[in-house]
Every structure is written in C-alpha cells, then in structure tokens.
PDB file of N, CA and C in Angstrom:
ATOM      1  N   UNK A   1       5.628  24.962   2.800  1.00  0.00           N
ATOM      2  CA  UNK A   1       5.072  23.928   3.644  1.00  0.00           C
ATOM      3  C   UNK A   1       6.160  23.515   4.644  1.00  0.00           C
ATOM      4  N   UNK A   2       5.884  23.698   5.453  1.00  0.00           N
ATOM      5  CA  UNK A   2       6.332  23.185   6.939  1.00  0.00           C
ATOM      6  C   UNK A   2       6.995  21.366   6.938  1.00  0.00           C
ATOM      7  N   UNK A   3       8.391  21.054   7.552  1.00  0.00           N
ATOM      8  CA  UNK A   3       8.630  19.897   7.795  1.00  0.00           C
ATOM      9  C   UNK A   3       7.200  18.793   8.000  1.00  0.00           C
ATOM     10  N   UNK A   4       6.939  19.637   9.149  1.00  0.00           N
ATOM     11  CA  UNK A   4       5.737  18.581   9.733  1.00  0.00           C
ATOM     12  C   UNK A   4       4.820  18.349   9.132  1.00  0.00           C
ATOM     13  N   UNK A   5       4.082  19.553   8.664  1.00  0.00           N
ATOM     14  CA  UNK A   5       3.323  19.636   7.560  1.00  0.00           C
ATOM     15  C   UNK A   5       3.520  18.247   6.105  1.00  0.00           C
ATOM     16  N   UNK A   6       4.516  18.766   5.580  1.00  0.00           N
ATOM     17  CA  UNK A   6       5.251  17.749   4.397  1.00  0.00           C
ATOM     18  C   UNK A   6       5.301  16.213   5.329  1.00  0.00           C
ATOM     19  N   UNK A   7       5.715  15.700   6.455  1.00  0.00           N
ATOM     20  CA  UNK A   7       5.376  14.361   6.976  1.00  0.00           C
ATOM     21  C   UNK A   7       4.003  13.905   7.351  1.00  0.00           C
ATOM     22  N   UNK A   8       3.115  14.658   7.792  1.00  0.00           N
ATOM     23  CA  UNK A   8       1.628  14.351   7.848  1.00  0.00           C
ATOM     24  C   UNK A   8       1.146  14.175   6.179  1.00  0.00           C
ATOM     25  N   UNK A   9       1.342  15.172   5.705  1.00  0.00           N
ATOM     26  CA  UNK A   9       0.787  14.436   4.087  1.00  0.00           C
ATOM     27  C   UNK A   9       1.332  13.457   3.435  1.00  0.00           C
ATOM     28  N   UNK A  10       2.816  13.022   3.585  1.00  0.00           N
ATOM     29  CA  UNK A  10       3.260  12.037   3.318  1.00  0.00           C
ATOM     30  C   UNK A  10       2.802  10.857   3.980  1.00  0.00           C
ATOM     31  N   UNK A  11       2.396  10.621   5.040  1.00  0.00           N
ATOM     32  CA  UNK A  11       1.618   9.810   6.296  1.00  0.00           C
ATOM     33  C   UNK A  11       0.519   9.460   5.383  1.00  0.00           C
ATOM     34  N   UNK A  12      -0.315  10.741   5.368  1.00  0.00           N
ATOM     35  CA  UNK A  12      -2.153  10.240   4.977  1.00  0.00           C
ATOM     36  C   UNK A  12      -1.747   9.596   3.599  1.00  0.00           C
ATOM     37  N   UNK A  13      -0.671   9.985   2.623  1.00  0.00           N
ATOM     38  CA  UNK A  13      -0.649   9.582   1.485  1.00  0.00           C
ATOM     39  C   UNK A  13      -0.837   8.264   1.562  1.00  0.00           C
ATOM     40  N   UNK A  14       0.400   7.859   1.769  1.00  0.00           N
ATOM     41  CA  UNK A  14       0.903   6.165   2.228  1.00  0.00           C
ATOM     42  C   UNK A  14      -0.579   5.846   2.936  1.00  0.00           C
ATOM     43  N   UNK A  15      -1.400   6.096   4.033  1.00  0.00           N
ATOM     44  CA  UNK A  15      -2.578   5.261   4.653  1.00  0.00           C
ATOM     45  C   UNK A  15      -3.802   5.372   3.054  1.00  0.00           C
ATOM     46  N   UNK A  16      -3.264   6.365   2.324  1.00  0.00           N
ATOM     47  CA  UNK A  16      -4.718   6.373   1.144  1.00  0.00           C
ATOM     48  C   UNK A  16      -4.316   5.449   0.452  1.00  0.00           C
ATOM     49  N   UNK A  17      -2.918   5.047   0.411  1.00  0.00           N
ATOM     50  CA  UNK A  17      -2.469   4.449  -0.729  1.00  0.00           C
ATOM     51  C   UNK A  17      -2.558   2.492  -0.225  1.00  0.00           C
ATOM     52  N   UNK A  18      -2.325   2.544   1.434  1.00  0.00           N
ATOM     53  CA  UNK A  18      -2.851   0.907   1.918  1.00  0.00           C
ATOM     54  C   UNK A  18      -3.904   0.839   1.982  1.00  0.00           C
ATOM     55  N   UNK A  19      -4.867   1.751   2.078  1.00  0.00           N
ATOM     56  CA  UNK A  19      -6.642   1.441   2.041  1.00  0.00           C
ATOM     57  C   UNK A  19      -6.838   1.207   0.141  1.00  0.00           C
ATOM     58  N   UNK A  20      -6.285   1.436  -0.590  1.00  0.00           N
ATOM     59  CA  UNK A  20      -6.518   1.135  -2.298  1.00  0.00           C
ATOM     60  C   UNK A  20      -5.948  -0.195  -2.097  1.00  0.00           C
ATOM     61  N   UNK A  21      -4.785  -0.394  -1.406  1.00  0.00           N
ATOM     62  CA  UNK A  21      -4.029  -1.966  -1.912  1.00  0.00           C
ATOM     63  C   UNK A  21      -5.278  -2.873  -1.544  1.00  0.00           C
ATOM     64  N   UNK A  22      -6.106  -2.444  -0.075  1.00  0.00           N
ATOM     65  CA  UNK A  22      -6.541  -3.533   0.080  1.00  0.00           C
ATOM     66  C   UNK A  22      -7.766  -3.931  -0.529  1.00  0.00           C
ATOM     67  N   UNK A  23      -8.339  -2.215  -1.399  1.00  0.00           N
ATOM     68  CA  UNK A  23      -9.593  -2.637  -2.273  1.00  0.00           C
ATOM     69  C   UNK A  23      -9.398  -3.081  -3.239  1.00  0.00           C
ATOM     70  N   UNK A  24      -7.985  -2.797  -3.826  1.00  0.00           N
ATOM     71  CA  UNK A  24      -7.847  -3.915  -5.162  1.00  0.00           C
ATOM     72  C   UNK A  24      -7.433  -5.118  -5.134  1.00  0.00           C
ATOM     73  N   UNK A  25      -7.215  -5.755  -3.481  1.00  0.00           N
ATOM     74  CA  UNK A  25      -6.906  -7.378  -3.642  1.00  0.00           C
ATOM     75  C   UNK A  25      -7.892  -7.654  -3.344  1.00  0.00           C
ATOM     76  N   UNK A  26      -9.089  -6.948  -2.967  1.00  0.00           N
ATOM     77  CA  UNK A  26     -10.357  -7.759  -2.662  1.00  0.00           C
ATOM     78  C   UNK A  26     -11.017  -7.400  -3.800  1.00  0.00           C
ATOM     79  N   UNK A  27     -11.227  -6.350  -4.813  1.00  0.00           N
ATOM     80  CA  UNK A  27     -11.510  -6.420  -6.326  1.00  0.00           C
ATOM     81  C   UNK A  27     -10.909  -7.870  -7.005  1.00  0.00           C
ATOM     82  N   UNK A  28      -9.364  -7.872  -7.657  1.00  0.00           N
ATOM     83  CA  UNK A  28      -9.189  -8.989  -7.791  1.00  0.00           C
ATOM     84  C   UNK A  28      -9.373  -9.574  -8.905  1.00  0.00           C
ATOM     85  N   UNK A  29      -9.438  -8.554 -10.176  1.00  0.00           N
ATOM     86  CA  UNK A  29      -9.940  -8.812 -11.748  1.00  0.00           C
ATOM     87  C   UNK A  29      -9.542  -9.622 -12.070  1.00  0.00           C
ATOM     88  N   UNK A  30      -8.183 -10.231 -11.600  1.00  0.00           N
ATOM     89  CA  UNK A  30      -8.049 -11.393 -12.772  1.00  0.00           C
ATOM     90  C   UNK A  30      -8.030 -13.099 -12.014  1.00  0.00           C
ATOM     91  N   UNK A  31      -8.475 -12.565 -10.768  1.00  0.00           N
ATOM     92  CA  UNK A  31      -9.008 -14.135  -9.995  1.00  0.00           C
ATOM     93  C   UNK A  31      -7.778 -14.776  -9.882  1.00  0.00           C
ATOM     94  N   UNK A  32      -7.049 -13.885  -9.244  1.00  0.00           N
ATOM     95  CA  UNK A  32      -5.428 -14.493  -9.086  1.00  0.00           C
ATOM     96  C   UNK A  32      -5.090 -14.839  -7.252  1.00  0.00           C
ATOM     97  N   UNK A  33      -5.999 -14.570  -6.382  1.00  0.00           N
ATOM     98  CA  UNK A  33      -6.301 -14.663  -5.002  1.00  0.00           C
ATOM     99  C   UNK A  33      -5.437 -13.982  -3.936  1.00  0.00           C
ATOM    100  N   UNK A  34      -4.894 -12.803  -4.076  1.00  0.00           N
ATOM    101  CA  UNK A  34      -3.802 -12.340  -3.773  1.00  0.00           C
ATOM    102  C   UNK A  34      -3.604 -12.943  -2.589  1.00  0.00           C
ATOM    103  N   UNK A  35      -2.016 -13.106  -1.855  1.00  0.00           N
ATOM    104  CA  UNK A  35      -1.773 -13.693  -0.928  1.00  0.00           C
ATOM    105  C   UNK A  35      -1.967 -15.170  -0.712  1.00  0.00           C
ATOM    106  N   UNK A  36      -2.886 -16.019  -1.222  1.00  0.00           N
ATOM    107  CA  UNK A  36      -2.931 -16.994  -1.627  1.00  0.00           C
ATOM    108  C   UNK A  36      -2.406 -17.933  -2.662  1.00  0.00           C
ATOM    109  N   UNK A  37      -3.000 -17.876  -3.921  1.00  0.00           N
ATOM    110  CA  UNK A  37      -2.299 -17.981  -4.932  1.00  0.00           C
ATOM    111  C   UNK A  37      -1.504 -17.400  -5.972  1.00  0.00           C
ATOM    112  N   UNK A  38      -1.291 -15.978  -5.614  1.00  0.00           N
ATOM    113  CA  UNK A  38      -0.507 -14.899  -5.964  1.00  0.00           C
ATOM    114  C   UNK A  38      -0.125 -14.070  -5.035  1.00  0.00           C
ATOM    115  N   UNK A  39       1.420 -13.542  -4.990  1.00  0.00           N
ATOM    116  CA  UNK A  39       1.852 -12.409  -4.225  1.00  0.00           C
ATOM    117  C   UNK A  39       1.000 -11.769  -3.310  1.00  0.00           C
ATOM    118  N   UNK A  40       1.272 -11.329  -2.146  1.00  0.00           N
ATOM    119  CA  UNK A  40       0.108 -10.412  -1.831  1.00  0.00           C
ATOM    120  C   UNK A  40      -0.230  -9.062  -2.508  1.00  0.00           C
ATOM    121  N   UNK A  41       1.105  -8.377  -2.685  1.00  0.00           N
ATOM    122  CA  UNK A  41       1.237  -7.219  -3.488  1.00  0.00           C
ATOM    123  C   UNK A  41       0.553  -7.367  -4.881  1.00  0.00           C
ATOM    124  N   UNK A  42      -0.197  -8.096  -5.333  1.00  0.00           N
ATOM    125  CA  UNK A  42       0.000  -8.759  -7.139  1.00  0.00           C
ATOM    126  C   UNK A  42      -0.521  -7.303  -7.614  1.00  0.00           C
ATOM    127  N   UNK A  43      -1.602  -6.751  -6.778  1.00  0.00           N
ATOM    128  CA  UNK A  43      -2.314  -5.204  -7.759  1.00  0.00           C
ATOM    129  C   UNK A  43      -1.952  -4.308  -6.601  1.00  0.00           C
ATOM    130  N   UNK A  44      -0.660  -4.088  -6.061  1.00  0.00           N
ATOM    131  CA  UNK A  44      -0.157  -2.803  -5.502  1.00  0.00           C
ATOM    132  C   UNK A  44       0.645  -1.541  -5.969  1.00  0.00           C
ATOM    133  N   UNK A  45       1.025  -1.848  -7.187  1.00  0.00           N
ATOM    134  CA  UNK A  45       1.359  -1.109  -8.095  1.00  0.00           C
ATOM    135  C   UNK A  45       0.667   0.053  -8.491  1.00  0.00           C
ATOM    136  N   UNK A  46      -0.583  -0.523  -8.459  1.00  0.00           N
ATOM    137  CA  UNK A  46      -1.809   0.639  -9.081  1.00  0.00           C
ATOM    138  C   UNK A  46      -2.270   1.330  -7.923  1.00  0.00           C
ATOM    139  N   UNK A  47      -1.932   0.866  -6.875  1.00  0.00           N
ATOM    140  CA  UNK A  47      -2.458   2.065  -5.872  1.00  0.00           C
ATOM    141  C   UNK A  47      -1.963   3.524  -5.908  1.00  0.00           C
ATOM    142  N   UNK A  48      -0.317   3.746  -6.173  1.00  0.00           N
ATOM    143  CA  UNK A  48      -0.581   4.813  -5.821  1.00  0.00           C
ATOM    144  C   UNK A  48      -1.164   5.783  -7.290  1.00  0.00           C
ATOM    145  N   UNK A  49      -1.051   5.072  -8.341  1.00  0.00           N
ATOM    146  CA  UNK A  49      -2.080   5.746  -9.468  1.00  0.00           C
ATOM    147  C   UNK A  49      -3.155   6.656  -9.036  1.00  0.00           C
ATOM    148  N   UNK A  50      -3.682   5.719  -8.839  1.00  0.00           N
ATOM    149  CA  UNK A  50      -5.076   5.856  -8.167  1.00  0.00           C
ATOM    150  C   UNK A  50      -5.473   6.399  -7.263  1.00  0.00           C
ATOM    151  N   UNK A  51      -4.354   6.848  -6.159  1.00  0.00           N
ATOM    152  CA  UNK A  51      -4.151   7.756  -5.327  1.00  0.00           C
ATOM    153  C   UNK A  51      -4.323   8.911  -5.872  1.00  0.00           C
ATOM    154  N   UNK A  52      -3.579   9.166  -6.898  1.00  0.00           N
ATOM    155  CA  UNK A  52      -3.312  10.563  -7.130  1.00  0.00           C
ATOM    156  C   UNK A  52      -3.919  10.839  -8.354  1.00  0.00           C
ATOM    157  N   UNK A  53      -4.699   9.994  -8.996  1.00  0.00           N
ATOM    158  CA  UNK A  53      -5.963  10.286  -9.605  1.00  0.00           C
ATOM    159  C   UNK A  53      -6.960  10.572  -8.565  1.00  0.00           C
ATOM    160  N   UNK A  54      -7.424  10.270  -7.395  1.00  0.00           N
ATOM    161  CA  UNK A  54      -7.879  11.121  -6.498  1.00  0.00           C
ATOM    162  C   UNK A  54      -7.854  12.345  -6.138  1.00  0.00           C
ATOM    163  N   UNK A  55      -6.712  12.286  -5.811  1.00  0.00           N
ATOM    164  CA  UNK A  55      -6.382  13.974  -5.149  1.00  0.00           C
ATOM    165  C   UNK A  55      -6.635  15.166  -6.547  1.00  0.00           C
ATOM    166  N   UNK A  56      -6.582  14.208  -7.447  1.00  0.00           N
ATOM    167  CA  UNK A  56      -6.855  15.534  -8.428  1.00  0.00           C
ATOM    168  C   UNK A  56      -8.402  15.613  -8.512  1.00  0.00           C
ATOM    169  N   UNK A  57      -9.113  15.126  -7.890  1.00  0.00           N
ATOM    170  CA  UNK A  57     -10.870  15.123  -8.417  1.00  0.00           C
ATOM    171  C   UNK A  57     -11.214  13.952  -9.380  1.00  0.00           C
ATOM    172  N   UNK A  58     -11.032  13.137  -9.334  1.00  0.00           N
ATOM    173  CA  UNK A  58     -11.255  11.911 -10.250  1.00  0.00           C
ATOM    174  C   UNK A  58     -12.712  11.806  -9.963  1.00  0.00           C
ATOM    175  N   UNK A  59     -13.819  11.256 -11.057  1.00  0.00           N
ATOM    176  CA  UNK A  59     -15.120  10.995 -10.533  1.00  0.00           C
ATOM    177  C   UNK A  59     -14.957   9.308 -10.521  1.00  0.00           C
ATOM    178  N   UNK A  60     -16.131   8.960  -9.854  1.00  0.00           N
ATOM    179  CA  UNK A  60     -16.665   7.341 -10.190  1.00  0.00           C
ATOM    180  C   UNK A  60     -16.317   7.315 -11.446  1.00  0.00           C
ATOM    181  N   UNK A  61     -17.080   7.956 -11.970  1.00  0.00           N
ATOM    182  CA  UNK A  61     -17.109   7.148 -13.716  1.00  0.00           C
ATOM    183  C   UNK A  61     -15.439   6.460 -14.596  1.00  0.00           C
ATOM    184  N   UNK A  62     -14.790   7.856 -14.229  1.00  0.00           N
ATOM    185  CA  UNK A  62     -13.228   7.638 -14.943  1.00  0.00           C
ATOM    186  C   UNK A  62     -12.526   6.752 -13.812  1.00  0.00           C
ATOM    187  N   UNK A  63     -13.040   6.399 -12.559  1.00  0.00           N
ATOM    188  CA  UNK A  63     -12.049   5.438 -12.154  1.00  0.00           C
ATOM    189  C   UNK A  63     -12.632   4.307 -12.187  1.00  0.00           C
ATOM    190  N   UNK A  64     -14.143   4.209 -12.316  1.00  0.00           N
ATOM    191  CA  UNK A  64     -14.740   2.665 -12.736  1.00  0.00           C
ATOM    192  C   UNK A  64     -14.186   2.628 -14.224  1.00  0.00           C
ATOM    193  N   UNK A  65     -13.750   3.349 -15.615  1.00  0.00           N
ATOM    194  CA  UNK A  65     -13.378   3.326 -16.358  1.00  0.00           C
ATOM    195  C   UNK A  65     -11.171   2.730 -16.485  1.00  0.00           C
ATOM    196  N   UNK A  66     -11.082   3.370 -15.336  1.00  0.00           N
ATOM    197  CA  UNK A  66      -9.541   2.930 -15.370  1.00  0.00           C
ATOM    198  C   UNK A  66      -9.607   1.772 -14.489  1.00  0.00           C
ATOM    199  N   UNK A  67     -10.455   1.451 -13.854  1.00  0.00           N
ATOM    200  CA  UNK A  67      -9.978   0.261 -13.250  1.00  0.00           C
ATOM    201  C   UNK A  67     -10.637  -1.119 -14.138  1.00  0.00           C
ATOM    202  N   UNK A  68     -11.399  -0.308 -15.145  1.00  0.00           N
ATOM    203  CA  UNK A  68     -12.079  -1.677 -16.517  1.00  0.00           C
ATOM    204  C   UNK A  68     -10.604  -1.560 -17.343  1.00  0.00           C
ATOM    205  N   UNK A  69      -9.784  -1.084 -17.507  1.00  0.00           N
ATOM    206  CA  UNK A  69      -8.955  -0.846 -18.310  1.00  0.00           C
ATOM    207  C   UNK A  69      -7.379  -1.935 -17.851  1.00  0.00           C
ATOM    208  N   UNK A  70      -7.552  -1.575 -16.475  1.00  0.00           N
ATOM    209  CA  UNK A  70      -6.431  -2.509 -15.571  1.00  0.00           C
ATOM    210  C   UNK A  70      -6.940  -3.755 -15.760  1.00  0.00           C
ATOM    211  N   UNK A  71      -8.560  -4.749 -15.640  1.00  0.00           N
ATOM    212  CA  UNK A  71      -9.026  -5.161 -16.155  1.00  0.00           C
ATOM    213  C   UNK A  71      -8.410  -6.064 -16.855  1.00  0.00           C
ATOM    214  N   UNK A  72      -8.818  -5.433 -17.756  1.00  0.00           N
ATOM    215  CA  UNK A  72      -8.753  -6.086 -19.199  1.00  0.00           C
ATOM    216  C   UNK A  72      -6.985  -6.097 -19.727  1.00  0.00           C
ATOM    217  N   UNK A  73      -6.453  -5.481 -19.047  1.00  0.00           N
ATOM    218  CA  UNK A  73      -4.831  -5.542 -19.559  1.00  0.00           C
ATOM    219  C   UNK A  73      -4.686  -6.690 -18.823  1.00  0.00           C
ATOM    220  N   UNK A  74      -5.114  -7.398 -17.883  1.00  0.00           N
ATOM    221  CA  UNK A  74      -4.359  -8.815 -17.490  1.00  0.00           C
ATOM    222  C   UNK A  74      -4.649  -9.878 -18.584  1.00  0.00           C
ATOM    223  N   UNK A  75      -3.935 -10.678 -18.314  1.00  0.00           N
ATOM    224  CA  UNK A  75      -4.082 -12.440 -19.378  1.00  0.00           C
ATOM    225  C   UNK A  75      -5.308 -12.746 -19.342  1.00  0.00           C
ATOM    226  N   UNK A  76      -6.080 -13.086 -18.303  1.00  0.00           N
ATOM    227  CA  UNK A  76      -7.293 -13.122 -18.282  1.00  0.00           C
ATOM    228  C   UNK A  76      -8.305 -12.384 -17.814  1.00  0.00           C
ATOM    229  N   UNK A  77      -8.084 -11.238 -18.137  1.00  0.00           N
ATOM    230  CA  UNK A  77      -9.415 -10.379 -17.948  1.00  0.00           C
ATOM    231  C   UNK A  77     -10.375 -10.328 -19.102  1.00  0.00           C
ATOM    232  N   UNK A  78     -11.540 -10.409 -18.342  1.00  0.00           N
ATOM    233  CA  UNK A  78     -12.777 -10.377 -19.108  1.00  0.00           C
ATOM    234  C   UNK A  78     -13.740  -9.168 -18.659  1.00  0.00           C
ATOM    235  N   UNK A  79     -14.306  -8.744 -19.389  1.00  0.00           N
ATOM    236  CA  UNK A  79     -15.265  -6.995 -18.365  1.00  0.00           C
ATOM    237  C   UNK A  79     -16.513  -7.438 -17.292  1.00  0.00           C
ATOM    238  N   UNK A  80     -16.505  -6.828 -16.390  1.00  0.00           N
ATOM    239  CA  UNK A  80     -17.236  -6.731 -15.546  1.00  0.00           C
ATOM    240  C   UNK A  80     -17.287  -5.423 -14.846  1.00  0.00           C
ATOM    241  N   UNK A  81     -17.970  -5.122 -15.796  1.00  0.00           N
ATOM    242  CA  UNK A  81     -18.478  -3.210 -15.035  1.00  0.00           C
ATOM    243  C   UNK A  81     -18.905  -3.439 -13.670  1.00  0.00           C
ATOM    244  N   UNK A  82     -19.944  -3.933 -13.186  1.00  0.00           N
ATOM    245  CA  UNK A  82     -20.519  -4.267 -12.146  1.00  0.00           C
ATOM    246  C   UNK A  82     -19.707  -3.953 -11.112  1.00  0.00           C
ATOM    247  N   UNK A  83     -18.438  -5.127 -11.438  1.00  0.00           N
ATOM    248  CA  UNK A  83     -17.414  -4.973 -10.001  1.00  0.00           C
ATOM    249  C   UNK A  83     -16.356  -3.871  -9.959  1.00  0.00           C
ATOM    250  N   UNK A  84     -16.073  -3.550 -11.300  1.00  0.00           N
ATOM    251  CA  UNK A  84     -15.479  -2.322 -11.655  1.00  0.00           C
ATOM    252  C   UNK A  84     -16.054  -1.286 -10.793  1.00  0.00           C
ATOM    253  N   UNK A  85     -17.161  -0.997 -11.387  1.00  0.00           N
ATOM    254  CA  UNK A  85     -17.957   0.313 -10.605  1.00  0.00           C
ATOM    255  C   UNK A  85     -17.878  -0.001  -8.974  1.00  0.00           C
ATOM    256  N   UNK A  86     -18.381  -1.162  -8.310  1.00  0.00           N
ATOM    257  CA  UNK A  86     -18.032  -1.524  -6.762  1.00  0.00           C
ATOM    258  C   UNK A  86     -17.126  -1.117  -6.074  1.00  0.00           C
ATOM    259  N   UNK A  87     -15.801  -1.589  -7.044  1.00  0.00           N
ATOM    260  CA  UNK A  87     -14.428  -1.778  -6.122  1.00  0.00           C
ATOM    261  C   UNK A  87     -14.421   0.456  -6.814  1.00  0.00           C
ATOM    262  N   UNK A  88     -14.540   0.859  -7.395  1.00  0.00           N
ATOM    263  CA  UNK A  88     -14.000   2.251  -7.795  1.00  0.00           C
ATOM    264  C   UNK A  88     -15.199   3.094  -6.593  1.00  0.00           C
ATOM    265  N   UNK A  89     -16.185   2.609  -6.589  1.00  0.00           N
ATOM    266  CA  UNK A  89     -17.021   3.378  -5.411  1.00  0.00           C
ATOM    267  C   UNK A  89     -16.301   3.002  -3.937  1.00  0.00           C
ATOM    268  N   UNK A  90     -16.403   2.167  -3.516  1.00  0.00           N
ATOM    269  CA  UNK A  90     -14.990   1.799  -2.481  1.00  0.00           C
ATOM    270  C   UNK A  90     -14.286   2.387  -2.502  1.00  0.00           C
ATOM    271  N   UNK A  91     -13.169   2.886  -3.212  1.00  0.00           N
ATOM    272  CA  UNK A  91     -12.376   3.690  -3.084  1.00  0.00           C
ATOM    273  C   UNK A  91     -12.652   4.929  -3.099  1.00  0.00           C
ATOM    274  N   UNK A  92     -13.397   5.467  -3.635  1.00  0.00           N
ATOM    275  CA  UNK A  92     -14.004   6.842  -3.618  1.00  0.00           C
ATOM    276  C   UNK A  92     -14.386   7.041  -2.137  1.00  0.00           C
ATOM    277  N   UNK A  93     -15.198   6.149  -1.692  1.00  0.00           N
ATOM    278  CA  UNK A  93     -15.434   5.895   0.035  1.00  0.00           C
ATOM    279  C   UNK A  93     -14.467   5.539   0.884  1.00  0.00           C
ATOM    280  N   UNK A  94     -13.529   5.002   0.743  1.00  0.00           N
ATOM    281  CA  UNK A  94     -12.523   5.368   1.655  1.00  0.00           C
ATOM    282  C   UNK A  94     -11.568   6.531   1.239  1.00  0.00           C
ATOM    283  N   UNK A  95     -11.027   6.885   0.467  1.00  0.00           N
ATOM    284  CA  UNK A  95     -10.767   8.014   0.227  1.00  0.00           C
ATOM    285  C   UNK A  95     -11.520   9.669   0.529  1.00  0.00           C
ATOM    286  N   UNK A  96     -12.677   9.386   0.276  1.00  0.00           N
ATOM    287  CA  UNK A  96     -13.735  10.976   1.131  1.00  0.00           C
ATOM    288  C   UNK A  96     -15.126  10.208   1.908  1.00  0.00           C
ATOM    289  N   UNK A  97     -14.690   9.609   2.770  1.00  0.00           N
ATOM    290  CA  UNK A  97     -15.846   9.204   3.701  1.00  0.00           C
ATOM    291  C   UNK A  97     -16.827  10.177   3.774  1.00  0.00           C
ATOM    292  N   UNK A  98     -16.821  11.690   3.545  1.00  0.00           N
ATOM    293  CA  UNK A  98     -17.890  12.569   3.894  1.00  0.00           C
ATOM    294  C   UNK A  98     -19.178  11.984   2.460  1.00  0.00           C
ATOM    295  N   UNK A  99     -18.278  11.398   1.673  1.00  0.00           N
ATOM    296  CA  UNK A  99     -18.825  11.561  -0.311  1.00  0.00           C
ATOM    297  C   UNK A  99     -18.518  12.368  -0.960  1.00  0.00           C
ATOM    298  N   UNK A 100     -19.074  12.005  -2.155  1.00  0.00           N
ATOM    299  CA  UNK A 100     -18.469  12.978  -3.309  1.00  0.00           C
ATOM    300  C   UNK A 100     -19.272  12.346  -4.738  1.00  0.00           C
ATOM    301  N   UNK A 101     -19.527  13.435  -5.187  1.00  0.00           N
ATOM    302  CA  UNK A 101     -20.678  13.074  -6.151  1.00  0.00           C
ATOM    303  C   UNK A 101     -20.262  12.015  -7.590  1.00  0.00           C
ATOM    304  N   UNK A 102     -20.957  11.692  -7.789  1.00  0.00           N
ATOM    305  CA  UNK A 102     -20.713  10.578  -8.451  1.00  0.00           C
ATOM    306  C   UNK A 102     -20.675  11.096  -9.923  1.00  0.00           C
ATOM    307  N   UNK A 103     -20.501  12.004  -9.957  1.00  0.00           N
ATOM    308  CA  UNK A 103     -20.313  12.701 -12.019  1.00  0.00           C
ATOM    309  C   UNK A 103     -20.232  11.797 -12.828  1.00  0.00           C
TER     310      UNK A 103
END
C-alpha cells in the first residue's frame, strides 16, 4: 500500500470514527448529557471499537448487542433495546450509506 493510499484510509478511519463519537453522545445510555453535564468525550472511547467491528462485517444484531452490553456496564444502566437497536442502525448508516443487511 502506497504512502497516500495508507493516509486516505487513515483519514476515512478517523471521519468513521467522529461520525460514531457523535452517535454515541446522542445515544447516551447512561443519561450523563455529554458536553453538558459530562465531558464531551464521556463515550469516545468506544468509537474506535466499533469502528473496526465494522470494517470486519459486523451485523445490526451484534452491534445492537454490544452496544446493550456498554449499556449496562455503566453505574446506571438499565436495558433499552429499542435505543440500542436505533443508535447501532445509525451507525451502520453512517458507516455504509449505500446499506447493508440487517442479519
């Protein structure tokens, strides 16, 4: 792989990885208000996870499943599939705007 090559994928990486930060501060599992009443960064950590559970073929299901899992590991998380599944289809949509089947 080519210099340039290796900086354009490093580029799209980093833009896949600020389009996740901003679906998981507007997800928001544990009602902590990012930027407001918590850090802005508070769930930026998990982006690039989640990034690269992408690039490998991740479906809806296992990332509405890992993001019930992030969930519930905070102090106060309680389940809500609903928004789970939302915020993990979101990302699936900004990540392959063309779609991608929902397995």
């Amino acid at each position: 792989m080519s210099d340039e090559a290796k900086r354009l994928k490093k580029r799209r990486t980093m833009e896949q990885v600020r389009s996740v930060e901003q679906i998981l501060r507007q997800w928001d599992p544990w009602g902590l208000l990012p930027g407001e009443l918590a850090p802005r960064d508070e769930y930026d950590g998990h982006a690039l996870q989640i990034v690269s559970m992408l690039a490998h073929g991740c479906s809806v299901a296992s990332l509405t499943e890992h993001l019930a899992s992030l969930r519930l590991s905070g102090t106060a998380g309680s389940a809500d599939p609903a928004s789970d599944m939302a915020a993990a289809q979101a990302i699936l949509d900004a990540f392959d705007p063309l779609g991608r089947s929902a397995e």
